[in-house]
Protein backbone atom coordinates (compact mmCIF):
# COMPACT_ATOMS: atom_id res chain seq x y z
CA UNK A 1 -42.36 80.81 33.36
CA UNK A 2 -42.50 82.52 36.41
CA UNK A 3 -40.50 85.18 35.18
CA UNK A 4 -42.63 86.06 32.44
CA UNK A 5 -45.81 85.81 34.72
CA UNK A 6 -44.08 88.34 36.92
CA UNK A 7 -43.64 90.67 34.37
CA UNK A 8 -47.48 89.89 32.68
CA UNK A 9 -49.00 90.77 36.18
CA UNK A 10 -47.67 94.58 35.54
CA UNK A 11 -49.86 94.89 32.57
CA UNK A 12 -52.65 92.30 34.00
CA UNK A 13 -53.60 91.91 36.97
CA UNK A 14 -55.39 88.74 36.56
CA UNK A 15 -51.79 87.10 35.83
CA UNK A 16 -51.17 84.11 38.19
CA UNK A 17 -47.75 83.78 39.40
CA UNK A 18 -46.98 79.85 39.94
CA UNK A 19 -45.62 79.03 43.31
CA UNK A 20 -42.33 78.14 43.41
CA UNK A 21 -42.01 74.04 43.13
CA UNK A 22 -44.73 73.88 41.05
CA UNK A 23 -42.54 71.91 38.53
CA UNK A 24 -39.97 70.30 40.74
CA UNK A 25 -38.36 68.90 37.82
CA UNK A 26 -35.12 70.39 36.28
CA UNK A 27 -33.05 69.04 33.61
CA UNK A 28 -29.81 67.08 35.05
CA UNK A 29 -26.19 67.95 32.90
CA UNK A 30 -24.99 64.92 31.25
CA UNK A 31 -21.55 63.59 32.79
CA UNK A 32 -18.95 64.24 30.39
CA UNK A 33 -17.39 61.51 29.80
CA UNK A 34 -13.19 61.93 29.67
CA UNK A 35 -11.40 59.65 28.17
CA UNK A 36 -8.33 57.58 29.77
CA UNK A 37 -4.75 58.21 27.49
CA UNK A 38 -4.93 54.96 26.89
CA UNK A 39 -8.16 55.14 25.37
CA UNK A 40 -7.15 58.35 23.38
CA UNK A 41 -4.63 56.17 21.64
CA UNK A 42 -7.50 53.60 20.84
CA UNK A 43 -9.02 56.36 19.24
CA UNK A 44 -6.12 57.86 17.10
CA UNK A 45 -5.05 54.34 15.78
CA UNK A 46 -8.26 53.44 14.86
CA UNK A 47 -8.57 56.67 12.94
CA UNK A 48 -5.45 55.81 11.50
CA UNK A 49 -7.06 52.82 9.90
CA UNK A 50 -10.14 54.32 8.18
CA UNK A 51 -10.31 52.81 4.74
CA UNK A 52 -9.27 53.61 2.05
CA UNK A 53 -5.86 53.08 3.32
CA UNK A 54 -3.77 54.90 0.19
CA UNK A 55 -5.54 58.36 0.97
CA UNK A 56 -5.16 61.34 3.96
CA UNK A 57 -8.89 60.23 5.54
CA UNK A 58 -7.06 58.44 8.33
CA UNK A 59 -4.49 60.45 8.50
CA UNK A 60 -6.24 63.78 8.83
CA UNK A 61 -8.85 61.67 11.46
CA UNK A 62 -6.30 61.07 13.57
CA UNK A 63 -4.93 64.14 13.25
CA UNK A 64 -8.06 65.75 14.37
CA UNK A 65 -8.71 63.71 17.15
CA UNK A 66 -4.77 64.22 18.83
CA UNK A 67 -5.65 67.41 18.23
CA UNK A 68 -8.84 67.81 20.50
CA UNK A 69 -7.52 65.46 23.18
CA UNK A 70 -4.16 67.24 23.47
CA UNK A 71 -5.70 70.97 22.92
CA UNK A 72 -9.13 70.87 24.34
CA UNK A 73 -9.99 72.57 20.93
CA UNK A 74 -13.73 72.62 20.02
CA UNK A 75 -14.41 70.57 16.71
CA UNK A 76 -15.35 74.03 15.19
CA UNK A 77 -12.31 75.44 16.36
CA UNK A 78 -10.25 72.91 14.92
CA UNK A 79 -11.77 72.38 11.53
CA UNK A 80 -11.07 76.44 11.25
CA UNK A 81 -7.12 75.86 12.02
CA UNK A 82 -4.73 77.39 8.82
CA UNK A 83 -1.62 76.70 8.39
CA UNK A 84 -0.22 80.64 9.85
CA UNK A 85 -2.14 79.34 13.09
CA UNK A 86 0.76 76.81 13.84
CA UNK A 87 4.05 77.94 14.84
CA UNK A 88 5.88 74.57 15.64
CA UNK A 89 8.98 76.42 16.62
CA UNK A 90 7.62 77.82 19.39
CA UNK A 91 4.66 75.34 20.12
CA UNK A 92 1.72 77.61 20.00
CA UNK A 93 -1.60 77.30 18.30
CA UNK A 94 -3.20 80.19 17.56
CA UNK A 95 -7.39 79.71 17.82
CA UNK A 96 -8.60 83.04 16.09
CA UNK A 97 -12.20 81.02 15.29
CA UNK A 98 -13.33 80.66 18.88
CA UNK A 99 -16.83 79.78 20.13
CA UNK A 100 -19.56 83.33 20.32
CA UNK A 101 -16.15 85.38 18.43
CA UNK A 102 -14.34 85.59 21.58
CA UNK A 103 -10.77 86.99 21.31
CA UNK A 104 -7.89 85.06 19.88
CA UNK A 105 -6.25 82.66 22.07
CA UNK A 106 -3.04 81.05 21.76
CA UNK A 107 -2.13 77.82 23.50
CA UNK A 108 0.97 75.70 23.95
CA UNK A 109 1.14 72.31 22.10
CA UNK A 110 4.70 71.61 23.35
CA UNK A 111 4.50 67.93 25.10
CA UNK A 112 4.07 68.73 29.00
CA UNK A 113 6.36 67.73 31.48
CA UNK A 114 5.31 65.05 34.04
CA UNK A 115 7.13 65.30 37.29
């Protein structure tokens, strides 16, 4: 707001600027909340057992959620994955749908080694 009365007071003079601390308040980021491997796995096998059972719901759930815990994909991102975007040879995703159009990135879903 003060912004915008800054830039009012060019064209009227009569424009109050707040003072700064006038509204104390700001708005506090939620803590993202990461989830434990273990509770990753909670996740996927639950997905895996999404009724009806004779179908690819659960499958393709628990697909999607491996996905976004191993990748860090975006929900979006993942949803837009086709099947040229995989190359399981060389373990590389390719994310061409990114979040604002950003270039294509490419990242490794080859297990990591743990030392």
């Amino acid at each position: 707001m003060r912004l915008f009365a800054k830039h009012r007071c060019c064209t009227d003079p009569k424009t109050e600027i707040p003072p700064l601390g006038l509204l104390p308040h700001r708005p506090q980021r939620a803590t993202p909340c990461i989830y434990s491997p273990k509770e990753i796995a909670a996740v996927v096998e639950t997905a895996r057992s999404l009724p009806p059972l004779d179908n690819l719901r659960s499958w393709t759930m628990a697909t999607i959620f491996g996905l976004l815990a191993v990748t860090g994909l975006r929900i979006s991102e993942a949803l837009a994955l086709d099947r040229e975007d995989v190359d399981l040879v060389q373990g590389i995703l390719r994310i061409g749908h990114t979040k604002f159009g950003k270039s294509v990135l490419s990242r490794s879903i080859l297990p990591q080694a743990t030392p």
